[in-house]
ModelCIF file with pLDDT and N, C-alpha, C, O atoms, coordinates in Angstrom:
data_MODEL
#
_entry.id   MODEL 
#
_entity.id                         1 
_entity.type                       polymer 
_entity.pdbx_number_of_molecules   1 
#
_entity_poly.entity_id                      1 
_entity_poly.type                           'polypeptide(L)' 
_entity_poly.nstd_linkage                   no 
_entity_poly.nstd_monomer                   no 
_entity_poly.pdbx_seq_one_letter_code       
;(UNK)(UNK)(UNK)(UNK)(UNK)(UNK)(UNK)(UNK)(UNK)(UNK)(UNK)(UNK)(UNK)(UNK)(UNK)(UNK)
(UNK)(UNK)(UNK)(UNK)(UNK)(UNK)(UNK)(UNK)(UNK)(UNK)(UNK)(UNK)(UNK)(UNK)(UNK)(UNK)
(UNK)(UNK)(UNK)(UNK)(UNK)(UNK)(UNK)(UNK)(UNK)(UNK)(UNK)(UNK)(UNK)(UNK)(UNK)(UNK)
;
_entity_poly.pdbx_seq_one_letter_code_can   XXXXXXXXXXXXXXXXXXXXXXXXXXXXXXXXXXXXXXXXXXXXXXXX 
_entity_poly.pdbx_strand_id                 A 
#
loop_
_entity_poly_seq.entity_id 
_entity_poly_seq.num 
_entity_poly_seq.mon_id 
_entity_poly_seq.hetero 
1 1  UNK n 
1 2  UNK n 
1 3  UNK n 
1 4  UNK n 
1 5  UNK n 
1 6  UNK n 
1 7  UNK n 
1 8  UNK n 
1 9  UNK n 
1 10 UNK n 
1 11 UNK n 
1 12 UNK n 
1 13 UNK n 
1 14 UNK n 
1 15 UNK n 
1 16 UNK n 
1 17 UNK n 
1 18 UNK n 
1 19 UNK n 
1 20 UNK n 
1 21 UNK n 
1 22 UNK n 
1 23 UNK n 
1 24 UNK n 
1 25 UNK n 
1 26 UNK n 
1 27 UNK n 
1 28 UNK n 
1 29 UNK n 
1 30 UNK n 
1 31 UNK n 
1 32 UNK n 
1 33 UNK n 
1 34 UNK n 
1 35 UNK n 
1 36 UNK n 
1 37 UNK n 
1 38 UNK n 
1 39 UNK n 
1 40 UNK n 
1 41 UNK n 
1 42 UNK n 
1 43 UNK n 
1 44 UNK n 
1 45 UNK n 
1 46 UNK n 
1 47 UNK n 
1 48 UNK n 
#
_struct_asym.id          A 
_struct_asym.entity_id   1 
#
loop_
_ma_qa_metric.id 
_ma_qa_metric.mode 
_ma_qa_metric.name 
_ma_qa_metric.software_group_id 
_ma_qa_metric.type 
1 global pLDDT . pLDDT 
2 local  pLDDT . pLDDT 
#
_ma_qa_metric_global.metric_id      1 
_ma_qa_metric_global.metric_value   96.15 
_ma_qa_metric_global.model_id       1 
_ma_qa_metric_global.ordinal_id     1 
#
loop_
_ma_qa_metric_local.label_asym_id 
_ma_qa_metric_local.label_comp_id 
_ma_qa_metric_local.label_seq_id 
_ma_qa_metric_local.metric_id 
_ma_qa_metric_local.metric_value 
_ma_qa_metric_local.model_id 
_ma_qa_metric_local.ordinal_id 
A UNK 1  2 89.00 1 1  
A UNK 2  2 88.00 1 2  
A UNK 3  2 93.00 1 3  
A UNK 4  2 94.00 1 4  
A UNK 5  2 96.00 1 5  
A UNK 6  2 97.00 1 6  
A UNK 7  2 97.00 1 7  
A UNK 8  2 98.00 1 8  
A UNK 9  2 97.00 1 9  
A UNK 10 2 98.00 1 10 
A UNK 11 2 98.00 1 11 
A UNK 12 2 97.00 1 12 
A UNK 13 2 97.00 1 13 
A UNK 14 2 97.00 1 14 
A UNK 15 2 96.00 1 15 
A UNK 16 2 97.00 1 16 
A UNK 17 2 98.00 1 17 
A UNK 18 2 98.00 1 18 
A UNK 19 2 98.00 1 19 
A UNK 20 2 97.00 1 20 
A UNK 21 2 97.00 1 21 
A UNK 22 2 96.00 1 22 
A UNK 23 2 96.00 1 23 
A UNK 24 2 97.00 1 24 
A UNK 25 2 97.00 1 25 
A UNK 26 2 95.00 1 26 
A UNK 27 2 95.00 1 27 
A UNK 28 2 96.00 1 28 
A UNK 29 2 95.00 1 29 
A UNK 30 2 94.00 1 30 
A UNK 31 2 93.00 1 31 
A UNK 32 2 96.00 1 32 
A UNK 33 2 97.00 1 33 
A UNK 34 2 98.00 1 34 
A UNK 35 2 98.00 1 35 
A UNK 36 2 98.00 1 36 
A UNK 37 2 98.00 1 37 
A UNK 38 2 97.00 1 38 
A UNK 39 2 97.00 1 39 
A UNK 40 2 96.00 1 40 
A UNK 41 2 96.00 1 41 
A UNK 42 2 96.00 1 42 
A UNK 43 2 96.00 1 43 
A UNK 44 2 97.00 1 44 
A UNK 45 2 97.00 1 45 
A UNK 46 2 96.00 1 46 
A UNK 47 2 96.00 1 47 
A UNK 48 2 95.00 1 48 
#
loop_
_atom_site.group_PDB 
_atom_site.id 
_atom_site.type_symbol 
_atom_site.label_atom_id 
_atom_site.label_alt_id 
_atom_site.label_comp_id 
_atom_site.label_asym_id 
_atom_site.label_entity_id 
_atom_site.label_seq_id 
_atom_site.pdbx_PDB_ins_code 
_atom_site.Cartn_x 
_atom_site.Cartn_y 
_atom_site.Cartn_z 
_atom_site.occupancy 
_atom_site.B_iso_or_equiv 
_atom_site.pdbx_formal_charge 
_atom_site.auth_seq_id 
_atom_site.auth_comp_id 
_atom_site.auth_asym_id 
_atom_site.auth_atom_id 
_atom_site.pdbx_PDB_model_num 
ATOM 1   N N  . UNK A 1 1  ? -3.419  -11.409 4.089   1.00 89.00 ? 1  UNK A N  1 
ATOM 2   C CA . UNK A 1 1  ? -2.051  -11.863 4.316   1.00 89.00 ? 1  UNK A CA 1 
ATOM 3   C C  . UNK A 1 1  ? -1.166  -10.622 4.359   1.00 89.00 ? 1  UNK A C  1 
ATOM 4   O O  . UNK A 1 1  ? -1.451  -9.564  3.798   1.00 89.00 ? 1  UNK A O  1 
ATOM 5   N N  . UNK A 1 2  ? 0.085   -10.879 5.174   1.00 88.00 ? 2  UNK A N  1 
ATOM 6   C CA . UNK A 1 2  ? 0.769   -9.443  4.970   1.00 88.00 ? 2  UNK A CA 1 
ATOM 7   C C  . UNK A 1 2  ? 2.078   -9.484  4.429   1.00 88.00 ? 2  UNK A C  1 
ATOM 8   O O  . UNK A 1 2  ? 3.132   -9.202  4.999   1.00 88.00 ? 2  UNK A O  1 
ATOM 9   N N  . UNK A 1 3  ? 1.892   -9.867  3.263   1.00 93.00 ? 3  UNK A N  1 
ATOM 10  C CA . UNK A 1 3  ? 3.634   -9.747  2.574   1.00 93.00 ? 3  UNK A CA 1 
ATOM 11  C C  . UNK A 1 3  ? 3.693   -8.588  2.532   1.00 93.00 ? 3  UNK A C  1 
ATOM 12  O O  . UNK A 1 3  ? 2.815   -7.764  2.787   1.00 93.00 ? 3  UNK A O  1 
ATOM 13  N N  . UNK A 1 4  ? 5.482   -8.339  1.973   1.00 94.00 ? 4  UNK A N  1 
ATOM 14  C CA . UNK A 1 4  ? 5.902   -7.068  1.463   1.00 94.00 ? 4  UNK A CA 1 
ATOM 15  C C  . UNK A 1 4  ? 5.752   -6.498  0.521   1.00 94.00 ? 4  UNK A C  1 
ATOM 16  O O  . UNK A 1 4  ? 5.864   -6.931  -0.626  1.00 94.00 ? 4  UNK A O  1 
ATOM 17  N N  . UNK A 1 5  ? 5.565   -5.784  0.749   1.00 96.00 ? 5  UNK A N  1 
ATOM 18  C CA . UNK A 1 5  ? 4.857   -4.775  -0.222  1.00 96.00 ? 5  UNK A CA 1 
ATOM 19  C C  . UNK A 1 5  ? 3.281   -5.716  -1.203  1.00 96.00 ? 5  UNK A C  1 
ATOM 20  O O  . UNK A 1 5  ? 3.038   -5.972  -2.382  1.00 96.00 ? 5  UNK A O  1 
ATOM 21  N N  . UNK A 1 6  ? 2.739   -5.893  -0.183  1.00 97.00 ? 6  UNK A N  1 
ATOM 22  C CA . UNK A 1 6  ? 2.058   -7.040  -0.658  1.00 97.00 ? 6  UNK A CA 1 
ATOM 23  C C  . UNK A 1 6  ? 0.653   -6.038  -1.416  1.00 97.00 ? 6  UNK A C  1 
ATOM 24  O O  . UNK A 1 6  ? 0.389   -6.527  -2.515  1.00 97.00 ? 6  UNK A O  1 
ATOM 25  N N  . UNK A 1 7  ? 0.039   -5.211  -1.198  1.00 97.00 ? 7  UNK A N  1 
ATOM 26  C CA . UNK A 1 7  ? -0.849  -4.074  -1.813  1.00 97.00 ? 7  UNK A CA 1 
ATOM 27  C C  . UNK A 1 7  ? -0.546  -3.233  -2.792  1.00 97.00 ? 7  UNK A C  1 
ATOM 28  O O  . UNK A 1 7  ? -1.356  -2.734  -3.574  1.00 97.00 ? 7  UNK A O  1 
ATOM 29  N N  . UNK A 1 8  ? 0.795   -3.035  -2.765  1.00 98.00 ? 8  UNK A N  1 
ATOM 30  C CA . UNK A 1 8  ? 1.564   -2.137  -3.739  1.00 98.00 ? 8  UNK A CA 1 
ATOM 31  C C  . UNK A 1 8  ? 1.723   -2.735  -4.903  1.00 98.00 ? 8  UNK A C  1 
ATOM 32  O O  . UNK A 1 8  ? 1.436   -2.163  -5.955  1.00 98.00 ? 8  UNK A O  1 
ATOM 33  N N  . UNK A 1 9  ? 2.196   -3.951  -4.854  1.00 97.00 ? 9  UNK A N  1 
ATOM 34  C CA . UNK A 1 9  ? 2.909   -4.890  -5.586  1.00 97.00 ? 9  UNK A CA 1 
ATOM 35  C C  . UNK A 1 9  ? 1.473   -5.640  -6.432  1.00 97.00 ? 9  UNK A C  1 
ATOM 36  O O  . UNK A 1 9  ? 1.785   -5.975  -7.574  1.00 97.00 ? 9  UNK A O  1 
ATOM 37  N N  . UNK A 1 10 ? 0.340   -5.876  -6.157  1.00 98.00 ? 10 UNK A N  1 
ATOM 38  C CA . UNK A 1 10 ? -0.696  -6.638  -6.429  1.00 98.00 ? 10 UNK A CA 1 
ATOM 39  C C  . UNK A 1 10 ? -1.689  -5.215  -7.161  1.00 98.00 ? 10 UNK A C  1 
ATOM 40  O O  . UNK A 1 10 ? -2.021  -5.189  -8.346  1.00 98.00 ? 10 UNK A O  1 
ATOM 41  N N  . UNK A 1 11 ? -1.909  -4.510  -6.505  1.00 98.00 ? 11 UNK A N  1 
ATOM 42  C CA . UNK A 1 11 ? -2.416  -3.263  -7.454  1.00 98.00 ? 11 UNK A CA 1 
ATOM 43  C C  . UNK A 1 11 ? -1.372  -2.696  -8.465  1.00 98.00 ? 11 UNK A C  1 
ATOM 44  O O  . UNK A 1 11 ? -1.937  -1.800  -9.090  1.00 98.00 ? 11 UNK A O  1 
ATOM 45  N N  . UNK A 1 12 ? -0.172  -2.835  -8.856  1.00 97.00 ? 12 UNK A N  1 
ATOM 46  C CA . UNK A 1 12 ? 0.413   -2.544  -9.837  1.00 97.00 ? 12 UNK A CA 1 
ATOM 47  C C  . UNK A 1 12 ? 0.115   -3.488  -10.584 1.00 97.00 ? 12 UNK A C  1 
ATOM 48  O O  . UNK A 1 12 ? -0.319  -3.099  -11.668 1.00 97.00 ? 12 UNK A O  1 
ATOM 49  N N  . UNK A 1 13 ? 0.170   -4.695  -10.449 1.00 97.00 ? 13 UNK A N  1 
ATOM 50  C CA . UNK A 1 13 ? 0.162   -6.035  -11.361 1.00 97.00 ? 13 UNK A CA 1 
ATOM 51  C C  . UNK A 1 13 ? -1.332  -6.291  -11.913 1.00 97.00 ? 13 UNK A C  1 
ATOM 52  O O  . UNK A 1 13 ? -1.745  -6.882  -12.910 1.00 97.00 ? 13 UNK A O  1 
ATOM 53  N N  . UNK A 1 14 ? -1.987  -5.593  -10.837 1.00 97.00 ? 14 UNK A N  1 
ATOM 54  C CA . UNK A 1 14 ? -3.469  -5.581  -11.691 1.00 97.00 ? 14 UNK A CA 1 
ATOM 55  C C  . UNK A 1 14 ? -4.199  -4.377  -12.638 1.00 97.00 ? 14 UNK A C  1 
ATOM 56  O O  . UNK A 1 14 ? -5.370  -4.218  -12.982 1.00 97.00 ? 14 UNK A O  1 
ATOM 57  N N  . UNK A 1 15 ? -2.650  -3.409  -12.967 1.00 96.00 ? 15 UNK A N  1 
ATOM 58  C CA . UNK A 1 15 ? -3.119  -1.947  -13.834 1.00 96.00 ? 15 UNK A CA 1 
ATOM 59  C C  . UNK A 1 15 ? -3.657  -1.459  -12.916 1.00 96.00 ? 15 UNK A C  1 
ATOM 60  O O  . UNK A 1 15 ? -4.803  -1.224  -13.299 1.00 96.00 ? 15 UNK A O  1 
ATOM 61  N N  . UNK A 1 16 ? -3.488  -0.996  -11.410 1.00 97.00 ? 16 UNK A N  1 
ATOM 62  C CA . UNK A 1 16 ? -4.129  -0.182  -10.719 1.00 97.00 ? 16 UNK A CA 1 
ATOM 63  C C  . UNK A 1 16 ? -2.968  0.245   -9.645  1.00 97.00 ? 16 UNK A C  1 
ATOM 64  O O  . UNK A 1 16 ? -3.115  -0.002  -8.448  1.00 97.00 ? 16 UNK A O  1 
ATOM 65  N N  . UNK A 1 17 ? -1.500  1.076   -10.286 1.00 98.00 ? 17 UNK A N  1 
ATOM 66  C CA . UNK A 1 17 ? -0.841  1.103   -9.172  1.00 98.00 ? 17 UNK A CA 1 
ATOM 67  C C  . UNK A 1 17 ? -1.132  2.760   -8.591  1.00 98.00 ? 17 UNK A C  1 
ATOM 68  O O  . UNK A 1 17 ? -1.381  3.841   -9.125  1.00 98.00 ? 17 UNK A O  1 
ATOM 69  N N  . UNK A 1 18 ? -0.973  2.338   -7.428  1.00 98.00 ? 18 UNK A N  1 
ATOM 70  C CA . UNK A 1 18 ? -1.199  3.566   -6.081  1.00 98.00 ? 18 UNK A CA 1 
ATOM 71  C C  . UNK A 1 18 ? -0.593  4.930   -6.584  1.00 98.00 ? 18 UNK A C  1 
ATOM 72  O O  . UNK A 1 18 ? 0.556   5.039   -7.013  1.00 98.00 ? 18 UNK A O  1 
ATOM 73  N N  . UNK A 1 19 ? -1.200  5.615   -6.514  1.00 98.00 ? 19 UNK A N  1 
ATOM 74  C CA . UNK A 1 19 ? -0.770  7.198   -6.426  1.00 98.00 ? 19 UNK A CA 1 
ATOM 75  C C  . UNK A 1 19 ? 0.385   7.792   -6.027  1.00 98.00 ? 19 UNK A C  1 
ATOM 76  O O  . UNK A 1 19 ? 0.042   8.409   -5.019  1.00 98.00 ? 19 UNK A O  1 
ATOM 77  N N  . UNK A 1 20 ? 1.306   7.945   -6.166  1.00 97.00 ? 20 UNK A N  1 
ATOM 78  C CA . UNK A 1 20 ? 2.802   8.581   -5.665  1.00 97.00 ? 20 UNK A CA 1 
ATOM 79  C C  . UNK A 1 20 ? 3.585   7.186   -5.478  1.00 97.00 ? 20 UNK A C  1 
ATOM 80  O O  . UNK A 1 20 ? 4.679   7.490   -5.003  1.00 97.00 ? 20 UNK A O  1 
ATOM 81  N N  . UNK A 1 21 ? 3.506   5.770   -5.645  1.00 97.00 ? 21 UNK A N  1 
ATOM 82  C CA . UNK A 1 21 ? 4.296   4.906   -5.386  1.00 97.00 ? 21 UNK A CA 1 
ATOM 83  C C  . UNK A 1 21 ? 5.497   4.690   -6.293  1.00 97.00 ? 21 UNK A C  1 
ATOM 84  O O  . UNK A 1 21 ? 5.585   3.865   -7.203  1.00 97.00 ? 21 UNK A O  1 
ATOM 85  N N  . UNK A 1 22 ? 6.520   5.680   -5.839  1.00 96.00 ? 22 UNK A N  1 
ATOM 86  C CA . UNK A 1 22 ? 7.737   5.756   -6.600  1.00 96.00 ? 22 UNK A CA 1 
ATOM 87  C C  . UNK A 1 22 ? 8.393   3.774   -7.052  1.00 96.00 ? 22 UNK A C  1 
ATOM 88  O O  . UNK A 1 22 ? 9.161   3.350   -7.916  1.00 96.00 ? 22 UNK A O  1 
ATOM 89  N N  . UNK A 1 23 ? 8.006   3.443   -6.521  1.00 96.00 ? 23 UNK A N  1 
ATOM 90  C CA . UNK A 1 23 ? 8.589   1.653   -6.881  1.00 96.00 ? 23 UNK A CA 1 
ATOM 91  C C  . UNK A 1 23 ? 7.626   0.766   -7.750  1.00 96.00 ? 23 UNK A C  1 
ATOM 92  O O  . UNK A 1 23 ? 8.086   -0.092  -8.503  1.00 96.00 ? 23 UNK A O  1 
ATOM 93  N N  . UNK A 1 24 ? 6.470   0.964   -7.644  1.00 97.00 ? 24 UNK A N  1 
ATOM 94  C CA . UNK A 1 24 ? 5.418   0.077   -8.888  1.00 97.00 ? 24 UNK A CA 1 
ATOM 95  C C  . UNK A 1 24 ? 4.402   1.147   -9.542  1.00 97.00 ? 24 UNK A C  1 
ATOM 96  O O  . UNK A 1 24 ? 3.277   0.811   -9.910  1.00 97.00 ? 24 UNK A O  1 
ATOM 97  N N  . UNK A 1 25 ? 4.948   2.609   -9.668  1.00 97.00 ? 25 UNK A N  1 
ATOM 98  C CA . UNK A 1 25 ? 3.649   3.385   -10.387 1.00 97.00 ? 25 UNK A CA 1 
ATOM 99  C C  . UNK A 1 25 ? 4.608   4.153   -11.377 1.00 97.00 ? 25 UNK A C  1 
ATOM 100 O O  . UNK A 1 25 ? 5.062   5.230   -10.992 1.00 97.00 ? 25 UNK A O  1 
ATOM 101 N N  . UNK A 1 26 ? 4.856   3.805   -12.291 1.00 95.00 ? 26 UNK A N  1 
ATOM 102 C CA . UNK A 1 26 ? 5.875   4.338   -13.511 1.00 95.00 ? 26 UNK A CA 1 
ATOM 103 C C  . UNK A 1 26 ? 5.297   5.831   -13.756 1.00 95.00 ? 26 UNK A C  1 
ATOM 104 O O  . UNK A 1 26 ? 5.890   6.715   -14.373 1.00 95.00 ? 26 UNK A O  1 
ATOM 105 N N  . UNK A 1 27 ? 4.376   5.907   -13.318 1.00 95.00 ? 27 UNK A N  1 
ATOM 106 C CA . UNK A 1 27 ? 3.599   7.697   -13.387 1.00 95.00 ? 27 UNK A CA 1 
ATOM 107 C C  . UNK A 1 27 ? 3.889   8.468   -12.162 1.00 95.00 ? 27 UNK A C  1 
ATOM 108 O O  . UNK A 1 27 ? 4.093   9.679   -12.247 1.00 95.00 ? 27 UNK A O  1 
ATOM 109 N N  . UNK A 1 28 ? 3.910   8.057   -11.408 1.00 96.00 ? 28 UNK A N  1 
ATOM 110 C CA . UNK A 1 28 ? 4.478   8.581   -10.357 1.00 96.00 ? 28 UNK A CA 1 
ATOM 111 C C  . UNK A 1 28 ? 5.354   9.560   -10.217 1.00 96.00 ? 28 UNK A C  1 
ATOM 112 O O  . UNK A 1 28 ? 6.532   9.209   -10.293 1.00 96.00 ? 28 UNK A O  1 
ATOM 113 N N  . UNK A 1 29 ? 5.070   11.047  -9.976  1.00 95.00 ? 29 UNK A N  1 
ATOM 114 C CA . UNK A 1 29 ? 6.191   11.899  -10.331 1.00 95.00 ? 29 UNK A CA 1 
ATOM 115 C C  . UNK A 1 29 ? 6.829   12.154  -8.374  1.00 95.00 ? 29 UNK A C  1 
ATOM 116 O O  . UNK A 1 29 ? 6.292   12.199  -7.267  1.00 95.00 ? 29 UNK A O  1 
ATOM 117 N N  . UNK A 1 30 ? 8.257   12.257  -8.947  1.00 94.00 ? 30 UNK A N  1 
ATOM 118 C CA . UNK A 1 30 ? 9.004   12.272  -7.771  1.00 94.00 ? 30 UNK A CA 1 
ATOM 119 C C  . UNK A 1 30 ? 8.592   13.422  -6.747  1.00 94.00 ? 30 UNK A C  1 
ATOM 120 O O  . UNK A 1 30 ? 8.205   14.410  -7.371  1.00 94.00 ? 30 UNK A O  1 
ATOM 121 N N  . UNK A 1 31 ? 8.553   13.619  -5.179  1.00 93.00 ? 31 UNK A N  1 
ATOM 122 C CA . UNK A 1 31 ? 7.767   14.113  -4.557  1.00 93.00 ? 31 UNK A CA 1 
ATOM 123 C C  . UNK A 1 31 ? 6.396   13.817  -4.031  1.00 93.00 ? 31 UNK A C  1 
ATOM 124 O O  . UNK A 1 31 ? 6.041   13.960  -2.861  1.00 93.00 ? 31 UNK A O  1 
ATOM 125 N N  . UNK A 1 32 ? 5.521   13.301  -5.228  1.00 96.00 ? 32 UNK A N  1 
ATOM 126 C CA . UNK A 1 32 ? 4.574   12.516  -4.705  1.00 96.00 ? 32 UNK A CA 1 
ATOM 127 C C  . UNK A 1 32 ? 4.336   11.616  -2.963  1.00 96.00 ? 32 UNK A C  1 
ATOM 128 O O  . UNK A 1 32 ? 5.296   10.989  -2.514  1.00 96.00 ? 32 UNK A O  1 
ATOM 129 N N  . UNK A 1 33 ? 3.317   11.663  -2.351  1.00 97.00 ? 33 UNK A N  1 
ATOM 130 C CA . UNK A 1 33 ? 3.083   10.922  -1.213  1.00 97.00 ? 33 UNK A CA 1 
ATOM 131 C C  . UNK A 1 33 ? 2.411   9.979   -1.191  1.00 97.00 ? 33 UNK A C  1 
ATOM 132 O O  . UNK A 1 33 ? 1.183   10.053  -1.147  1.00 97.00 ? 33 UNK A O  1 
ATOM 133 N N  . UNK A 1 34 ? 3.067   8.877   -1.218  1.00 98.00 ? 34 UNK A N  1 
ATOM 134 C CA . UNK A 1 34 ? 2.592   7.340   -1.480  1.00 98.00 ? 34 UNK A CA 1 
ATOM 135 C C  . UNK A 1 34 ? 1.222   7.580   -0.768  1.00 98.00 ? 34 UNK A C  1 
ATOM 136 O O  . UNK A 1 34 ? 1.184   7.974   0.398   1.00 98.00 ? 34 UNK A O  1 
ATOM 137 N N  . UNK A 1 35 ? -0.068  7.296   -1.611  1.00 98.00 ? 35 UNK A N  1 
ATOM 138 C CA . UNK A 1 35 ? -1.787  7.026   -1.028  1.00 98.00 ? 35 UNK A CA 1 
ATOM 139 C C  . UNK A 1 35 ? -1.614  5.773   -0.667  1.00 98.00 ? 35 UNK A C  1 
ATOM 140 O O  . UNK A 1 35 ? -1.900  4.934   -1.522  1.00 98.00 ? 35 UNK A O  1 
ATOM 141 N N  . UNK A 1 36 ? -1.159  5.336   0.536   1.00 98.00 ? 36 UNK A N  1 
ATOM 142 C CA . UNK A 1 36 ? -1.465  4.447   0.792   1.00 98.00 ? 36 UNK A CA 1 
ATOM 143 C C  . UNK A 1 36 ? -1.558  4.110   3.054   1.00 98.00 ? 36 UNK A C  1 
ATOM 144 O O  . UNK A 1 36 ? -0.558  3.968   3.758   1.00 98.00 ? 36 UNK A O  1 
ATOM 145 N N  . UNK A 1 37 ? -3.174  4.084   3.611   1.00 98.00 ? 37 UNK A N  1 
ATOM 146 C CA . UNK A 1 37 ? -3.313  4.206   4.716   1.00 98.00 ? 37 UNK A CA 1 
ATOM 147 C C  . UNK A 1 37 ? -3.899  3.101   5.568   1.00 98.00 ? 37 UNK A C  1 
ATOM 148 O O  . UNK A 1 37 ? -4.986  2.665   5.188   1.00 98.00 ? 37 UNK A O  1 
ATOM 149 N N  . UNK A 1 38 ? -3.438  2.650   6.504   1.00 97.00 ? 38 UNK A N  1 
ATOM 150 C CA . UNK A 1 38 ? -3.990  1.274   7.471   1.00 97.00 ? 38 UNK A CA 1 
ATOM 151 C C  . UNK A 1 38 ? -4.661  2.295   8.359   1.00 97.00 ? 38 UNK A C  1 
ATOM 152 O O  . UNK A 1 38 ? -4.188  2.861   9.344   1.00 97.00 ? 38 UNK A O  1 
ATOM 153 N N  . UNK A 1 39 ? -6.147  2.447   7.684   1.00 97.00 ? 39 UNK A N  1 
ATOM 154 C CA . UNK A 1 39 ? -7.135  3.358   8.697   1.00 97.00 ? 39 UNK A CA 1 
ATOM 155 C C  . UNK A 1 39 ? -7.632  2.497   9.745   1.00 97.00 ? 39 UNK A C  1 
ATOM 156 O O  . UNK A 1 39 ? -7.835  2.975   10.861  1.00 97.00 ? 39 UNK A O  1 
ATOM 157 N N  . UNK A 1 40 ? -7.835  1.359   9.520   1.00 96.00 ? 40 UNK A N  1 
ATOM 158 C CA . UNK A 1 40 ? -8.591  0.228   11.123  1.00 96.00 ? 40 UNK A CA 1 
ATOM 159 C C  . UNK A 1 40 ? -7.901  -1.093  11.170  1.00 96.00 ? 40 UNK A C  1 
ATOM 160 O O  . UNK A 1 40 ? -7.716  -1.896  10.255  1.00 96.00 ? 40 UNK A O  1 
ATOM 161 N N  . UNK A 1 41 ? -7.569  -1.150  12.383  1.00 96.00 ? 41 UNK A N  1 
ATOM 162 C CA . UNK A 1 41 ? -6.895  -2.260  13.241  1.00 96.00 ? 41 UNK A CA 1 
ATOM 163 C C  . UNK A 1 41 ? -7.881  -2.865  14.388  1.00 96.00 ? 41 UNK A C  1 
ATOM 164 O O  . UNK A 1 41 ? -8.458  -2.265  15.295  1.00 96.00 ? 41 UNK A O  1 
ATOM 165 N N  . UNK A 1 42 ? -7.884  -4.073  14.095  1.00 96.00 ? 42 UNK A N  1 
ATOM 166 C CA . UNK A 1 42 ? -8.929  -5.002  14.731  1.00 96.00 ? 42 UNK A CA 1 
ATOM 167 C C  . UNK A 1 42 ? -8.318  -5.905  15.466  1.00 96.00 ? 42 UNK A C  1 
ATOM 168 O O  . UNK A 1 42 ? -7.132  -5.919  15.136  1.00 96.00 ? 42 UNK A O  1 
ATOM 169 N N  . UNK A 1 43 ? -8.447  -6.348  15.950  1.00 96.00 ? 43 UNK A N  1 
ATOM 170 C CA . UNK A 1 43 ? -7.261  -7.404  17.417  1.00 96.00 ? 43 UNK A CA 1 
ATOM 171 C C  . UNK A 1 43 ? -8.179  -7.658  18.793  1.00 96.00 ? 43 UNK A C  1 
ATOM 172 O O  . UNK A 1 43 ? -8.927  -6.823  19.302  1.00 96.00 ? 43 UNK A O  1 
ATOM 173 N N  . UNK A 1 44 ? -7.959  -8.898  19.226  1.00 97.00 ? 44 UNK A N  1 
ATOM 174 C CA . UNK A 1 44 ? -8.515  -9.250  20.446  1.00 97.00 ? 44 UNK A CA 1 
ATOM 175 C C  . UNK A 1 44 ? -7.231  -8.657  21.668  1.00 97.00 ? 44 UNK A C  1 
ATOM 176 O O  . UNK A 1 44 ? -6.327  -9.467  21.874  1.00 97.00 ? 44 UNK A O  1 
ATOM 177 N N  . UNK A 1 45 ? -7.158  -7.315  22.436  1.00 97.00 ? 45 UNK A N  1 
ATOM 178 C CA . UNK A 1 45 ? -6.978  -7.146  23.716  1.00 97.00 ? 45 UNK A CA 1 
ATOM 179 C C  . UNK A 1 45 ? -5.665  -8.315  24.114  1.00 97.00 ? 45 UNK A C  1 
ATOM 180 O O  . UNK A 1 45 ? -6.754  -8.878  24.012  1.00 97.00 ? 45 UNK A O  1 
ATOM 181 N N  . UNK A 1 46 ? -4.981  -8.853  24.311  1.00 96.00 ? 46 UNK A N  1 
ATOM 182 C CA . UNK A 1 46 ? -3.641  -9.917  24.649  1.00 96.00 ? 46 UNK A CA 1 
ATOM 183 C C  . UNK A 1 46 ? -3.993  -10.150 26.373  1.00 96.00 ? 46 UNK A C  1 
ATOM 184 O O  . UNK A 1 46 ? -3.569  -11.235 26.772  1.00 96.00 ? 46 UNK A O  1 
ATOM 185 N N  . UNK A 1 47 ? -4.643  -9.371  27.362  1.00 96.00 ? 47 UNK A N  1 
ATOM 186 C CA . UNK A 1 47 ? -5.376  -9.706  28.229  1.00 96.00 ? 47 UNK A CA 1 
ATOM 187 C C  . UNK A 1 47 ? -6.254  -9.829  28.732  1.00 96.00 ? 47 UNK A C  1 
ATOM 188 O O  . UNK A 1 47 ? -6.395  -10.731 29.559  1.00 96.00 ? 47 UNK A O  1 
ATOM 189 N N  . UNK A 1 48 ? -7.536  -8.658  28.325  1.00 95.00 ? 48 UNK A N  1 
ATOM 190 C CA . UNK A 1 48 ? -8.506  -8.531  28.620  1.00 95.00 ? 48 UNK A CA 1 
ATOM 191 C C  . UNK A 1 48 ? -9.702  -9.267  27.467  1.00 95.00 ? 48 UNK A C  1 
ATOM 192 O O  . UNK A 1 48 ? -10.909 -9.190  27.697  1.00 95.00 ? 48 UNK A O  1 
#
């Protein structure tokens, strides 16, 4: 499903928040670069 902040928000709530996520990782020191990447996108083509 794709809510907002729907990965961020669900790995904080489960004691596992993301690396540099200044909004749900209370460790998070400022500067940090949110670890967080949409490496593969899967989709049927819209014509072919």
């Amino acid at each position: 499903t794709g809510r907002h902040h729907q990965i961020r928000a669900q790995f904080a709530h489960h004691n596992l928040p993301l690396y540099g996520d200044q909004r749900y990782n209370k460790s998070a020191v400022p500067g940090e670069q949110l670890a967080l990447w949409a490496y593969a996108l899967t989709l049927e083509h819209p014509t072919l």
